[in-house]
PDB file of N, CA and C in Angstrom:
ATOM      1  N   UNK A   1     -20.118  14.771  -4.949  1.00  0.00           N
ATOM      2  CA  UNK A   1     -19.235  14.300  -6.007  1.00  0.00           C
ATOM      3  C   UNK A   1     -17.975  15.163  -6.022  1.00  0.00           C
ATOM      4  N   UNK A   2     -16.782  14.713  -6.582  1.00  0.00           N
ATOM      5  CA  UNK A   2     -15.273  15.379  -5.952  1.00  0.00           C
ATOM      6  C   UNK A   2     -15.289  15.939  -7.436  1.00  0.00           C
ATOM      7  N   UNK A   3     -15.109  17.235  -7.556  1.00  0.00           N
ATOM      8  CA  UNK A   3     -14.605  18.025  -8.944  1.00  0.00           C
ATOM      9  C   UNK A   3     -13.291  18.523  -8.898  1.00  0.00           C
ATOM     10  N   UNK A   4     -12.831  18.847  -9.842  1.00  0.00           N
ATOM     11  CA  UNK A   4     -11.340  19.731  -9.791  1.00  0.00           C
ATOM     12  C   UNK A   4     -11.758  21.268  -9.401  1.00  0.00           C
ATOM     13  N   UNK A   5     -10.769  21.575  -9.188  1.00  0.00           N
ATOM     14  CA  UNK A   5     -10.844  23.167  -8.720  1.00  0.00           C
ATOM     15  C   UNK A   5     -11.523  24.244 -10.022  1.00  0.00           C
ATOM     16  N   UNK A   6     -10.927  24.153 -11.135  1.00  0.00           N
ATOM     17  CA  UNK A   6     -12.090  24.687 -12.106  1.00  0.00           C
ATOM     18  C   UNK A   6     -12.893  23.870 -12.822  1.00  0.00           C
ATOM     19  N   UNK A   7     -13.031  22.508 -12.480  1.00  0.00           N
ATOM     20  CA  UNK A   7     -13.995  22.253 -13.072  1.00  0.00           C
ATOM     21  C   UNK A   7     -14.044  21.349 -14.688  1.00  0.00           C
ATOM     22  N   UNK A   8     -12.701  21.273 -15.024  1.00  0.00           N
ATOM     23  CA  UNK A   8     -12.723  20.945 -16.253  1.00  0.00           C
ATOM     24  C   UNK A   8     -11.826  19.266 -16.343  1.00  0.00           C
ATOM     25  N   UNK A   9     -11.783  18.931 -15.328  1.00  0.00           N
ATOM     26  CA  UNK A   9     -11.171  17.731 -15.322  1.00  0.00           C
ATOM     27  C   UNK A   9     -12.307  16.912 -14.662  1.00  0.00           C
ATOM     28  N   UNK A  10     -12.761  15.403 -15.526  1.00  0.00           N
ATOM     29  CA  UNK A  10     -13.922  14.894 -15.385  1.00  0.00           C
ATOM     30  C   UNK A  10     -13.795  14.091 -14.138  1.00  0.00           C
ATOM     31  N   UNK A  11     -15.030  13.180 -13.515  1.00  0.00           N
ATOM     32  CA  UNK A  11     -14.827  12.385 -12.202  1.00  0.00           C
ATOM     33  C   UNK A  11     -13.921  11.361 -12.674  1.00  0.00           C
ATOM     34  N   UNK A  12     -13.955  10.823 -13.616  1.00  0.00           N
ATOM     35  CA  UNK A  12     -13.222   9.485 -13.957  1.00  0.00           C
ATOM     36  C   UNK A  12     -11.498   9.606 -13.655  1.00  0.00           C
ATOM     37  N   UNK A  13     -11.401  10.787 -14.258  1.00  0.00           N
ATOM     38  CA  UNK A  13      -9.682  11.044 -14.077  1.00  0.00           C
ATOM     39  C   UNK A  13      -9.494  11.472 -12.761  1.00  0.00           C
ATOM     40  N   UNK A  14     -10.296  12.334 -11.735  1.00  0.00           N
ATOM     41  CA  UNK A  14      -9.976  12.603 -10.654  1.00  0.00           C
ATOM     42  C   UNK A  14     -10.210  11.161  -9.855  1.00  0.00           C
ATOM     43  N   UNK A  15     -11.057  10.368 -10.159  1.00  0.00           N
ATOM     44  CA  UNK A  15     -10.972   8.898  -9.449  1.00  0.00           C
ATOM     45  C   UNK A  15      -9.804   8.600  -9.615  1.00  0.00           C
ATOM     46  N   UNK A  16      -9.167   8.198 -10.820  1.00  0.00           N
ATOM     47  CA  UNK A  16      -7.878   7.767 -11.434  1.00  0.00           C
ATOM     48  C   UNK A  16      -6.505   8.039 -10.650  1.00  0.00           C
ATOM     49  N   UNK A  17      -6.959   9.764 -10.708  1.00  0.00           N
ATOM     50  CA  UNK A  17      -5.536  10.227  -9.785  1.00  0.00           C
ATOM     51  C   UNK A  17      -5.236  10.041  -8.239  1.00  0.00           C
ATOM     52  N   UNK A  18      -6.809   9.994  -7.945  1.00  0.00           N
ATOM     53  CA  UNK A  18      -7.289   9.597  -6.223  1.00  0.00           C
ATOM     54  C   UNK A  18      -6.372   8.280  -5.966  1.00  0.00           C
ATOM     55  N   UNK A  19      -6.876   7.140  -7.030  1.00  0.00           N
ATOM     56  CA  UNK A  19      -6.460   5.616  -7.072  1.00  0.00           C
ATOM     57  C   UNK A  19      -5.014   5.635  -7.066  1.00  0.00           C
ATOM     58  N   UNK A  20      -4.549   6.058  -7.631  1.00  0.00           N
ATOM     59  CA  UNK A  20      -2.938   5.907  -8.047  1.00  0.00           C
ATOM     60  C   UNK A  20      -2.525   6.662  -6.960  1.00  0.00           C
ATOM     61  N   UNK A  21      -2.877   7.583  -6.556  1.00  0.00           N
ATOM     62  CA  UNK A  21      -1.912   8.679  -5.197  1.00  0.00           C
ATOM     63  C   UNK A  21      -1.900   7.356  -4.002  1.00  0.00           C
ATOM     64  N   UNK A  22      -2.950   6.668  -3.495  1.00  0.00           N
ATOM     65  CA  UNK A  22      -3.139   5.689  -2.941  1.00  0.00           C
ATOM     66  C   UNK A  22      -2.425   4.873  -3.026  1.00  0.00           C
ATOM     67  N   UNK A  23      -2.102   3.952  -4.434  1.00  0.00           N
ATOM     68  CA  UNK A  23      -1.556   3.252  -4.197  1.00  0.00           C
ATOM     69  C   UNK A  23       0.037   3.486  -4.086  1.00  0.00           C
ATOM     70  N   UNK A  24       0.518   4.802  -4.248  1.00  0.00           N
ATOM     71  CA  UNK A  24       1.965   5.080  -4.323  1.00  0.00           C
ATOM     72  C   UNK A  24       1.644   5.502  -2.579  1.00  0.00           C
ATOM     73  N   UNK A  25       1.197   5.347  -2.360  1.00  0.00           N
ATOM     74  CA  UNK A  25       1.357   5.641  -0.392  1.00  0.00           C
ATOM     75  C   UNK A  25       1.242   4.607  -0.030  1.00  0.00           C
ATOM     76  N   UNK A  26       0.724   3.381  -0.335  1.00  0.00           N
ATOM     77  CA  UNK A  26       0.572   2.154   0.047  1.00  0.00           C
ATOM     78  C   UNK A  26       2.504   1.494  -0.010  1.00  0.00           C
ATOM     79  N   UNK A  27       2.292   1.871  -1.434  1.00  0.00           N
ATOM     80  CA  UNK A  27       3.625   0.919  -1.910  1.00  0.00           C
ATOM     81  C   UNK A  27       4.880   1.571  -1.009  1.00  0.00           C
ATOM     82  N   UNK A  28       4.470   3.028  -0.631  1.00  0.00           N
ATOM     83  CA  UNK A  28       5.651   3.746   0.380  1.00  0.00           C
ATOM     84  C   UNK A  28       5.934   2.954   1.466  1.00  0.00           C
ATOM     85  N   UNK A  29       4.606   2.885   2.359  1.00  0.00           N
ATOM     86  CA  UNK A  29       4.427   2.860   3.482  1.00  0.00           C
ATOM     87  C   UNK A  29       4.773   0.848   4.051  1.00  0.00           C
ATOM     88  N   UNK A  30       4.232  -0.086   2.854  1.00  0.00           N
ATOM     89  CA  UNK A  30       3.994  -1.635   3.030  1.00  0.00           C
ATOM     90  C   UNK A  30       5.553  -2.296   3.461  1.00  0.00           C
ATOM     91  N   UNK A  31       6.742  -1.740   3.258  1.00  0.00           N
ATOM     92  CA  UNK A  31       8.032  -2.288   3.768  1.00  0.00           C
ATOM     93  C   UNK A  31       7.965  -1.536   5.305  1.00  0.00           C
ATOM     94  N   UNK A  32       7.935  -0.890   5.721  1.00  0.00           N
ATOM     95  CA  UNK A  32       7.580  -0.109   7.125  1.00  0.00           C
ATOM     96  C   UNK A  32       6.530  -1.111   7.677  1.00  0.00           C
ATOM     97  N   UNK A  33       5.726  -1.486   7.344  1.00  0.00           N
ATOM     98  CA  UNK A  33       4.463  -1.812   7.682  1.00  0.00           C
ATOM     99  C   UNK A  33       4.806  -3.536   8.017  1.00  0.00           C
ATOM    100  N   UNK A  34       5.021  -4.002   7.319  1.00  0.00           N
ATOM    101  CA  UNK A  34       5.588  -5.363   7.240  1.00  0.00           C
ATOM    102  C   UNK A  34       6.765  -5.340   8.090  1.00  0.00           C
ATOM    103  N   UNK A  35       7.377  -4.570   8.452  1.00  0.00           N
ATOM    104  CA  UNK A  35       8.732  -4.708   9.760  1.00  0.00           C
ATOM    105  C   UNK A  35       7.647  -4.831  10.640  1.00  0.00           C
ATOM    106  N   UNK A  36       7.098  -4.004  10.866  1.00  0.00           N
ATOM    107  CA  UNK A  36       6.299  -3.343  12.581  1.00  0.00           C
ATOM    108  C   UNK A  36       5.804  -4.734  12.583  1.00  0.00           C
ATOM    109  N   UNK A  37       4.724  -5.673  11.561  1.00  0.00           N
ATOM    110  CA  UNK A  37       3.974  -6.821  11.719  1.00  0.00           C
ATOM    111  C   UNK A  37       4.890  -7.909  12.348  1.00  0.00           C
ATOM    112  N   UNK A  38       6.214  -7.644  11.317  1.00  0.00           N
ATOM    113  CA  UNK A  38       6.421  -9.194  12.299  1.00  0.00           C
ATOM    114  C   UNK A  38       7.582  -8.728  13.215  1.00  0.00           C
ATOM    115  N   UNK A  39       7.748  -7.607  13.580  1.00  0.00           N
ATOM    116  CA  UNK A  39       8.142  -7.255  15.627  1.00  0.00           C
ATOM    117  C   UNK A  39       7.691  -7.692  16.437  1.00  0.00           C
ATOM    118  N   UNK A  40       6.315  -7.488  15.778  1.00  0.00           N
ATOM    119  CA  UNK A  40       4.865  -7.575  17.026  1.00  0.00           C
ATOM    120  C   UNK A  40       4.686  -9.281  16.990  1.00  0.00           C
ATOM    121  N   UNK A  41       5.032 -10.301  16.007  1.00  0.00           N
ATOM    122  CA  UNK A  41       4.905 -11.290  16.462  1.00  0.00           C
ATOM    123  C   UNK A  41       5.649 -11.687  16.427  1.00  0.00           C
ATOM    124  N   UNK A  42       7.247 -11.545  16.601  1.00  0.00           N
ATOM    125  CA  UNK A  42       8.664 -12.326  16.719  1.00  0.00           C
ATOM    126  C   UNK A  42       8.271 -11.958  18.509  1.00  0.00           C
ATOM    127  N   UNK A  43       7.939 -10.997  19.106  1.00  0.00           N
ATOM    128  CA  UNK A  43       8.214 -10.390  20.252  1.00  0.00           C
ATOM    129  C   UNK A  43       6.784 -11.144  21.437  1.00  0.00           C
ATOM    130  N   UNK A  44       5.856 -11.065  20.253  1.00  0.00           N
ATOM    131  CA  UNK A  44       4.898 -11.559  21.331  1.00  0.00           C
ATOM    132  C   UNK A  44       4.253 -13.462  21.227  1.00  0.00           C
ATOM    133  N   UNK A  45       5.258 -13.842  20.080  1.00  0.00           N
ATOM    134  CA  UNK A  45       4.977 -15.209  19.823  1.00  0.00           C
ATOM    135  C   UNK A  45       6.178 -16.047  19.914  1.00  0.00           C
ATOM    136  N   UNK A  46       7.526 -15.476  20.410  1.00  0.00           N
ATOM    137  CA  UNK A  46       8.969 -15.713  20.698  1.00  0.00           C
ATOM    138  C   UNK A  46       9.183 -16.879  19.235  1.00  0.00           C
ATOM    139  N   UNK A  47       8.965 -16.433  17.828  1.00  0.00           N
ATOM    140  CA  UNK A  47       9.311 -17.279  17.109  1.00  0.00           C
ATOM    141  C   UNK A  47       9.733 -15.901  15.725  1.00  0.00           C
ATOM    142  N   UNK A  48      10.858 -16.712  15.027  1.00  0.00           N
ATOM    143  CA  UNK A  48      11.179 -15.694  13.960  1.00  0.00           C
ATOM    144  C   UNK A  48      10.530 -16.255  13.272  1.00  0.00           C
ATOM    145  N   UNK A  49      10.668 -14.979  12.289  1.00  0.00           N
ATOM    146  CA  UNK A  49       9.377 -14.714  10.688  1.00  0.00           C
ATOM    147  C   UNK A  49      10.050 -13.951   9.936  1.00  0.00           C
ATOM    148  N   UNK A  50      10.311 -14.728   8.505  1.00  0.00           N
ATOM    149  CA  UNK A  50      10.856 -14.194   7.764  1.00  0.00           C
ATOM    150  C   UNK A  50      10.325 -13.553   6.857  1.00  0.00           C
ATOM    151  N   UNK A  51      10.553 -12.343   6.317  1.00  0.00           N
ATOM    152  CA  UNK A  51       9.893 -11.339   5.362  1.00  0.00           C
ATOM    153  C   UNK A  51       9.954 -11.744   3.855  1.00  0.00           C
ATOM    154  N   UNK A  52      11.496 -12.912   3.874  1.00  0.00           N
ATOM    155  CA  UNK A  52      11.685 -13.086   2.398  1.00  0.00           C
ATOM    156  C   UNK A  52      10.427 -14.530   1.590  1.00  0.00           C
ATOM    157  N   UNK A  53       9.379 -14.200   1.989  1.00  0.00           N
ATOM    158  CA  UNK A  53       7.707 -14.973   1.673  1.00  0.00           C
ATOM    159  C   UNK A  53       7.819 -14.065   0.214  1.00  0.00           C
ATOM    160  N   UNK A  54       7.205 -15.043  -0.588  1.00  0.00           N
ATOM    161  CA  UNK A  54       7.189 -14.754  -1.734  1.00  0.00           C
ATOM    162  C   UNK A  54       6.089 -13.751  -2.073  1.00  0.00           C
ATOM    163  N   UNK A  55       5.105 -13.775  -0.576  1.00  0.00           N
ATOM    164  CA  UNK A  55       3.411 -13.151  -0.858  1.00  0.00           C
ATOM    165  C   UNK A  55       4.046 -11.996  -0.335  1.00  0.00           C
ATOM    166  N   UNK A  56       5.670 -11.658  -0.078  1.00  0.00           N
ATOM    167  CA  UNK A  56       5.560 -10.111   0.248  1.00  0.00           C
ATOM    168  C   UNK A  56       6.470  -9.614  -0.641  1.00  0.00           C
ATOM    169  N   UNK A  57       6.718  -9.927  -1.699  1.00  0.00           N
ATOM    170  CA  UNK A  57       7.428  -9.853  -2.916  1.00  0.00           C
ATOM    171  C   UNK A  57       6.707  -8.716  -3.596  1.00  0.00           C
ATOM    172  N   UNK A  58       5.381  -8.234  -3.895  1.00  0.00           N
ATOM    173  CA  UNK A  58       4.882  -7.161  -4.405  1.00  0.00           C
ATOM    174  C   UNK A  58       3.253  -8.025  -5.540  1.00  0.00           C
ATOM    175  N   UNK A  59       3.307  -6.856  -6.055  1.00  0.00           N
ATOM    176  CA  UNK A  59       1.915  -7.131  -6.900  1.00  0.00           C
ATOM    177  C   UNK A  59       2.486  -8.532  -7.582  1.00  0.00           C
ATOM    178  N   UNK A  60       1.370  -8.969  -8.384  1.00  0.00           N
ATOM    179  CA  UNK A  60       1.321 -10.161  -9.280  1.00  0.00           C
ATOM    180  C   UNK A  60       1.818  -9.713 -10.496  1.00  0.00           C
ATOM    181  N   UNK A  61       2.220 -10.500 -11.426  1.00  0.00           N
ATOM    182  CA  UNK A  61       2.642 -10.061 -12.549  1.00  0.00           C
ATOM    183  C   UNK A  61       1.883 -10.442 -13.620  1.00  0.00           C
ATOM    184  N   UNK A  62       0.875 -11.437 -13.118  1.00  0.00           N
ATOM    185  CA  UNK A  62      -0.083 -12.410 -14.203  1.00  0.00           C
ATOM    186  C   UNK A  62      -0.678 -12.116 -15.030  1.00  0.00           C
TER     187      UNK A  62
END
């Protein structure tokens, strides 16, 4: 089980902070990530692909 260094911060919040560090590396990394995807298939499927898809617009707002 993952504890804090002394001990006084419970699993729930260290899950919490685990979750969120994650997803701020996700949200860094997903515009980088989404170029490289469609390189690899403009280059190996000789057809363009446009990024402006609404499913790469970000989270839901619902």
């Amino acid at each position: 089980m993952a504890t804090s260094e002394n001990g006084d911060v419970p699993p729930g919040e260290l899950i919490k902070r685990a979750d969120r560090a994650m997803l701020e590396q996700k949200a860094k990394s997903r515009a980088a990530s989404h170029r490289h995807i469609k390189d690899w298939i403009e280059q190996r499927h000789h057809i363009a692909v446009s990024l402006e898809d609404i499913r790469y617009a970000g989270p839901c707002s619902g």
